[in-house]
PDB file of N, CA and C in Angstrom:
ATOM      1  N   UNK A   1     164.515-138.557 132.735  1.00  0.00           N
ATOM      2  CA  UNK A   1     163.220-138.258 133.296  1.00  0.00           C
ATOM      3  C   UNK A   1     163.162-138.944 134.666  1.00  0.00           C
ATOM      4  N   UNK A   2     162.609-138.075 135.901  1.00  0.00           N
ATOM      5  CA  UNK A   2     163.092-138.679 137.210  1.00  0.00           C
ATOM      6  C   UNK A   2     161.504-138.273 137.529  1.00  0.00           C
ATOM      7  N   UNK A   3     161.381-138.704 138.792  1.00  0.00           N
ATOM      8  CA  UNK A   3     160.530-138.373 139.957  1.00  0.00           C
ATOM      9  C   UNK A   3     160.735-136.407 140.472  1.00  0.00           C
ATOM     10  N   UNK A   4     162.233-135.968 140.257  1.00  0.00           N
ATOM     11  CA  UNK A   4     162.178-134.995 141.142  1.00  0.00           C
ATOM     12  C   UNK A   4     162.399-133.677 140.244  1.00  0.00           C
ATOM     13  N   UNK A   5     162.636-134.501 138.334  1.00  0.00           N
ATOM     14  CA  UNK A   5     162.203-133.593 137.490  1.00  0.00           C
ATOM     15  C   UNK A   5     161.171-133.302 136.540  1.00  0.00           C
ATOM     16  N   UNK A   6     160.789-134.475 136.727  1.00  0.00           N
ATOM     17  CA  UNK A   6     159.288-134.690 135.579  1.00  0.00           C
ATOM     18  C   UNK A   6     158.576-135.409 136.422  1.00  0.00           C
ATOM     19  N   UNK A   7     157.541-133.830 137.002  1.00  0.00           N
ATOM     20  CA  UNK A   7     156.275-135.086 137.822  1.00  0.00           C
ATOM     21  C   UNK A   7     154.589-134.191 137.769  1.00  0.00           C
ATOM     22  N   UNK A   8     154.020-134.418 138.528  1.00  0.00           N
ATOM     23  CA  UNK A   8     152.625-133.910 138.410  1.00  0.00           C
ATOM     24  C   UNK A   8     152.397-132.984 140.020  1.00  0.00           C
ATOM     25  N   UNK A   9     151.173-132.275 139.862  1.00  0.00           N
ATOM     26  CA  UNK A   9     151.372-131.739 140.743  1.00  0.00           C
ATOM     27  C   UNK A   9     150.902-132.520 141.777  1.00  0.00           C
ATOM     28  N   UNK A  10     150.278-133.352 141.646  1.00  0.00           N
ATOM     29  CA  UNK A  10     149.709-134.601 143.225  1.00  0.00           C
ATOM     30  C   UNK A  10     150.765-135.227 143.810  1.00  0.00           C
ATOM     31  N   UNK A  11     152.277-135.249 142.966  1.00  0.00           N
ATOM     32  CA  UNK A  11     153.439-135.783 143.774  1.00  0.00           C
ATOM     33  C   UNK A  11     154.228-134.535 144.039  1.00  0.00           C
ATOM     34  N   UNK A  12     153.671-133.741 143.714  1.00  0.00           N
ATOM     35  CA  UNK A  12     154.727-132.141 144.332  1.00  0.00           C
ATOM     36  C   UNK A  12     154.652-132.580 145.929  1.00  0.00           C
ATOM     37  N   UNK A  13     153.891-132.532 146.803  1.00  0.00           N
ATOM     38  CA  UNK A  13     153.524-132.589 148.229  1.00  0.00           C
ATOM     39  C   UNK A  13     154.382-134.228 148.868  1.00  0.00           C
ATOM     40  N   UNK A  14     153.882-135.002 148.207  1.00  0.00           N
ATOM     41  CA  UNK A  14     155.156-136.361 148.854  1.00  0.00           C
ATOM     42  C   UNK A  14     156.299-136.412 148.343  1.00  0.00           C
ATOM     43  N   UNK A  15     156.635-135.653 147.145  1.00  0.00           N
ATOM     44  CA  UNK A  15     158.097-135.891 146.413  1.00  0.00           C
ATOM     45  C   UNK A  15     159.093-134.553 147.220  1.00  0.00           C
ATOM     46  N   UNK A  16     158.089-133.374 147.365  1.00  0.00           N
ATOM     47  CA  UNK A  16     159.377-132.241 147.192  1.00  0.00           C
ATOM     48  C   UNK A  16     159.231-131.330 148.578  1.00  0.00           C
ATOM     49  N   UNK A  17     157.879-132.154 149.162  1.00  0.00           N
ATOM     50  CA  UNK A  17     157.860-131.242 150.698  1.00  0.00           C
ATOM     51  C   UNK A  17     157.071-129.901 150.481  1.00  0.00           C
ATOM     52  N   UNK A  18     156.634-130.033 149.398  1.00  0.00           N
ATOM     53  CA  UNK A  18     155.551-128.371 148.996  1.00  0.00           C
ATOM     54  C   UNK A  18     154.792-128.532 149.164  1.00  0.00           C
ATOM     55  N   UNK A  19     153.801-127.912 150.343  1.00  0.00           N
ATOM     56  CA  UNK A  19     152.129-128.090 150.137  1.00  0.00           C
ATOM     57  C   UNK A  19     151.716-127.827 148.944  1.00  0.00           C
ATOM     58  N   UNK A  20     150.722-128.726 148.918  1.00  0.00           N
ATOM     59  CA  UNK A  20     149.489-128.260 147.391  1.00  0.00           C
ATOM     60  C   UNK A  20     148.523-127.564 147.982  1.00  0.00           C
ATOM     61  N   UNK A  21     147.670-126.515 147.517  1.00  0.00           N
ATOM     62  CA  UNK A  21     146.362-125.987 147.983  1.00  0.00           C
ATOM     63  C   UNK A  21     145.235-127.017 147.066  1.00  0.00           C
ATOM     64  N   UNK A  22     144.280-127.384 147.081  1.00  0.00           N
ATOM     65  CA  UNK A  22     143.625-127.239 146.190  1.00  0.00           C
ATOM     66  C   UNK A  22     143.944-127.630 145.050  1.00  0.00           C
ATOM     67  N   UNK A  23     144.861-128.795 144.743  1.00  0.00           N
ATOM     68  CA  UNK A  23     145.503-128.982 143.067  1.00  0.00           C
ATOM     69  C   UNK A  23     144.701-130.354 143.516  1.00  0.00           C
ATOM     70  N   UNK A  24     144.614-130.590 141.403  1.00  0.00           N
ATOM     71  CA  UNK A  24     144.242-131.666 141.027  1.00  0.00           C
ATOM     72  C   UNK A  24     144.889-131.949 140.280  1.00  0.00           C
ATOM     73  N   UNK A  25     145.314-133.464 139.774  1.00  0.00           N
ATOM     74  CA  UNK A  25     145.995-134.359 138.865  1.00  0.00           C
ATOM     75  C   UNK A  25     145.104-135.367 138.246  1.00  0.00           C
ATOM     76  N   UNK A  26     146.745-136.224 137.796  1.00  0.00           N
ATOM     77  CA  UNK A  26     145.548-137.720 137.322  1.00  0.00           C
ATOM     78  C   UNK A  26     146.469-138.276 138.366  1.00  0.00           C
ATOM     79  N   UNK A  27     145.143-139.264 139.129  1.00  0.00           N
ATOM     80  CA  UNK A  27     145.816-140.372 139.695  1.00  0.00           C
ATOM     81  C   UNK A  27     144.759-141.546 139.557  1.00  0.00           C
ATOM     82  N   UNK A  28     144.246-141.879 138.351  1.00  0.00           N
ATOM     83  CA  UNK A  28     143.711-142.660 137.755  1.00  0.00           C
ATOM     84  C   UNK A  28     143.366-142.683 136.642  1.00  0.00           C
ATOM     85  N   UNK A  29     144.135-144.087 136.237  1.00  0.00           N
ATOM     86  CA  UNK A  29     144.650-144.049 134.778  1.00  0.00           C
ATOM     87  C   UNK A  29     143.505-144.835 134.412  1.00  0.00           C
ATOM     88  N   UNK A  30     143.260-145.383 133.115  1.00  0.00           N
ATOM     89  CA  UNK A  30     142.556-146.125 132.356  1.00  0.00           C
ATOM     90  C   UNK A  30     142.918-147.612 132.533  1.00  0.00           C
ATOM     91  N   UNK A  31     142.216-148.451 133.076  1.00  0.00           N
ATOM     92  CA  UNK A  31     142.256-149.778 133.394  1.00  0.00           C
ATOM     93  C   UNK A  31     142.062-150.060 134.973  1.00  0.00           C
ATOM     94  N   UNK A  32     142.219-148.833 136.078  1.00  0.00           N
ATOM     95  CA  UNK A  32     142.380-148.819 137.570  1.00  0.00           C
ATOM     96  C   UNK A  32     141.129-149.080 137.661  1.00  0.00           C
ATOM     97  N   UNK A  33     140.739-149.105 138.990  1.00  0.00           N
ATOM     98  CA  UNK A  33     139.357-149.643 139.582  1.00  0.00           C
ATOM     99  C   UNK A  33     139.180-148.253 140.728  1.00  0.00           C
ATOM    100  N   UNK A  34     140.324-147.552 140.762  1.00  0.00           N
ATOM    101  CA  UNK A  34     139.973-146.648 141.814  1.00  0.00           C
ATOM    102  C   UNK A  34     141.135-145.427 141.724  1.00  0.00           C
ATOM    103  N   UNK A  35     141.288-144.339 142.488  1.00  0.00           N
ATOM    104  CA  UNK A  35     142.716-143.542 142.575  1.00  0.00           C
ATOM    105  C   UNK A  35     143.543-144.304 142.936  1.00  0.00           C
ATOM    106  N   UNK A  36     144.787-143.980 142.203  1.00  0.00           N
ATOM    107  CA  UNK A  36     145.660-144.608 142.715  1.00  0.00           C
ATOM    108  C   UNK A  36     146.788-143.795 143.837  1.00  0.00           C
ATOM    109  N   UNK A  37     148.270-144.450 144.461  1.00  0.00           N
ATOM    110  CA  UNK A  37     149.029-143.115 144.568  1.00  0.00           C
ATOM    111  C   UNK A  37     149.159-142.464 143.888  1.00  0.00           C
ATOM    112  N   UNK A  38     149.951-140.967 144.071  1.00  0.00           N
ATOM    113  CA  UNK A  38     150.419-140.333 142.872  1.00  0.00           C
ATOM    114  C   UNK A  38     151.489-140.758 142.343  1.00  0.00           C
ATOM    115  N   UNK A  39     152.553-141.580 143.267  1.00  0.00           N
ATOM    116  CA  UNK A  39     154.120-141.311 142.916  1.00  0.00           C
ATOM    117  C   UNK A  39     153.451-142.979 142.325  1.00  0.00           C
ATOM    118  N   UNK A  40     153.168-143.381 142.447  1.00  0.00           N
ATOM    119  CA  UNK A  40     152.672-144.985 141.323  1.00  0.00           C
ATOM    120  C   UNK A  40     152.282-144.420 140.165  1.00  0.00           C
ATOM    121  N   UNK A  41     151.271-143.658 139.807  1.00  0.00           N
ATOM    122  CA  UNK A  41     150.860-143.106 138.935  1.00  0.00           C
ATOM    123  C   UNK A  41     151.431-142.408 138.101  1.00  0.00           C
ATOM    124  N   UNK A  42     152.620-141.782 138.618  1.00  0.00           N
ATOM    125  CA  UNK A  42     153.350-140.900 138.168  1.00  0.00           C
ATOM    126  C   UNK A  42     154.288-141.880 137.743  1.00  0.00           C
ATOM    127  N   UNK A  43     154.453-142.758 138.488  1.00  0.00           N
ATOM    128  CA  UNK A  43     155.772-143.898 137.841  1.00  0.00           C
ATOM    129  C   UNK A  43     155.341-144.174 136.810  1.00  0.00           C
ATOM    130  N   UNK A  44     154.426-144.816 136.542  1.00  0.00           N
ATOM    131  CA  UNK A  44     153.257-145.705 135.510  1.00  0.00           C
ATOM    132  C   UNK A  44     153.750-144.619 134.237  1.00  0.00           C
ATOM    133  N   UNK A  45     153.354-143.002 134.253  1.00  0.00           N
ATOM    134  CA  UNK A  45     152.900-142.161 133.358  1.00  0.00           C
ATOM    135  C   UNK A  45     154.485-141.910 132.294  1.00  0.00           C
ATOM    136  N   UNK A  46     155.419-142.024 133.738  1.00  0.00           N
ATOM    137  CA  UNK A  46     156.896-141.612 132.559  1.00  0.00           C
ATOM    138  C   UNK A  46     157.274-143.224 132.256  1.00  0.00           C
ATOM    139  N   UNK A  47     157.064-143.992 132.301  1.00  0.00           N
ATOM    140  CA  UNK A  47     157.219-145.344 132.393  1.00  0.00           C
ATOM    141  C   UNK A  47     156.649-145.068 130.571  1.00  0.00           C
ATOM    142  N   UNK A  48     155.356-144.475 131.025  1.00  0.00           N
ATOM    143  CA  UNK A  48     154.872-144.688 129.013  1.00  0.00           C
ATOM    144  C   UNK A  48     155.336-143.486 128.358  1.00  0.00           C
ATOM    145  N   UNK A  49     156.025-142.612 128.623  1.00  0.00           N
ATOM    146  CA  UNK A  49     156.351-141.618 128.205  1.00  0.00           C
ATOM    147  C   UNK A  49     157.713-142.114 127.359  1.00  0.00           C
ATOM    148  N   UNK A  50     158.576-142.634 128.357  1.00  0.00           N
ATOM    149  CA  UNK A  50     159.863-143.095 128.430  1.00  0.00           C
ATOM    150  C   UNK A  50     159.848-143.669 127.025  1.00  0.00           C
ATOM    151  N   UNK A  51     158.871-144.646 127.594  1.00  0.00           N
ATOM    152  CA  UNK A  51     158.376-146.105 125.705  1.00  0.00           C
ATOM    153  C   UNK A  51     158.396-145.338 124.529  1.00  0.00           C
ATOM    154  N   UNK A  52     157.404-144.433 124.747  1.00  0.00           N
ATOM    155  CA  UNK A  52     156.946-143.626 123.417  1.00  0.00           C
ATOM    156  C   UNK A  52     158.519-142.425 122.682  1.00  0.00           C
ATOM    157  N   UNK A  53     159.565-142.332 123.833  1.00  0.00           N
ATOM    158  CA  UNK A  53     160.775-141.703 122.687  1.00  0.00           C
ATOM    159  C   UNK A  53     161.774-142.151 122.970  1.00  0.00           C
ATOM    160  N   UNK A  54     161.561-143.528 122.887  1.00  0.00           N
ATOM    161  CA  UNK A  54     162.305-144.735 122.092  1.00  0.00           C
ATOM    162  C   UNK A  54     162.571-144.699 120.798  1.00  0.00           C
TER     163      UNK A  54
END
């Protein structure tokens, strides 16, 4: 699971050079105080993904 194969669409535009129109994601998780980046967020998300198929 990478950045440039498993990601969201708010890091499509800084990861792969594709404009987004109009897309929405999560870039705020539960515990943040505000949005975060995406590609943090996105780290964060396979980070718990990763844990969980262990």
């Amino acid at each position: 699971m990478s950045r440039f194969s498993t990601l969201s669409h708010s890091e499509i535009q800084p990861t792969l050079g594709i404009w987004q129109n109009q897309k929405w994601d999560i870039n705020w998780l539960p515990g943040m105080d505000a949005p975060g980046d995406p590609i943090t967020v996105g780290d964060k998300i396979r980070a718990l993904v990763e844990a969980k198929m262990r």
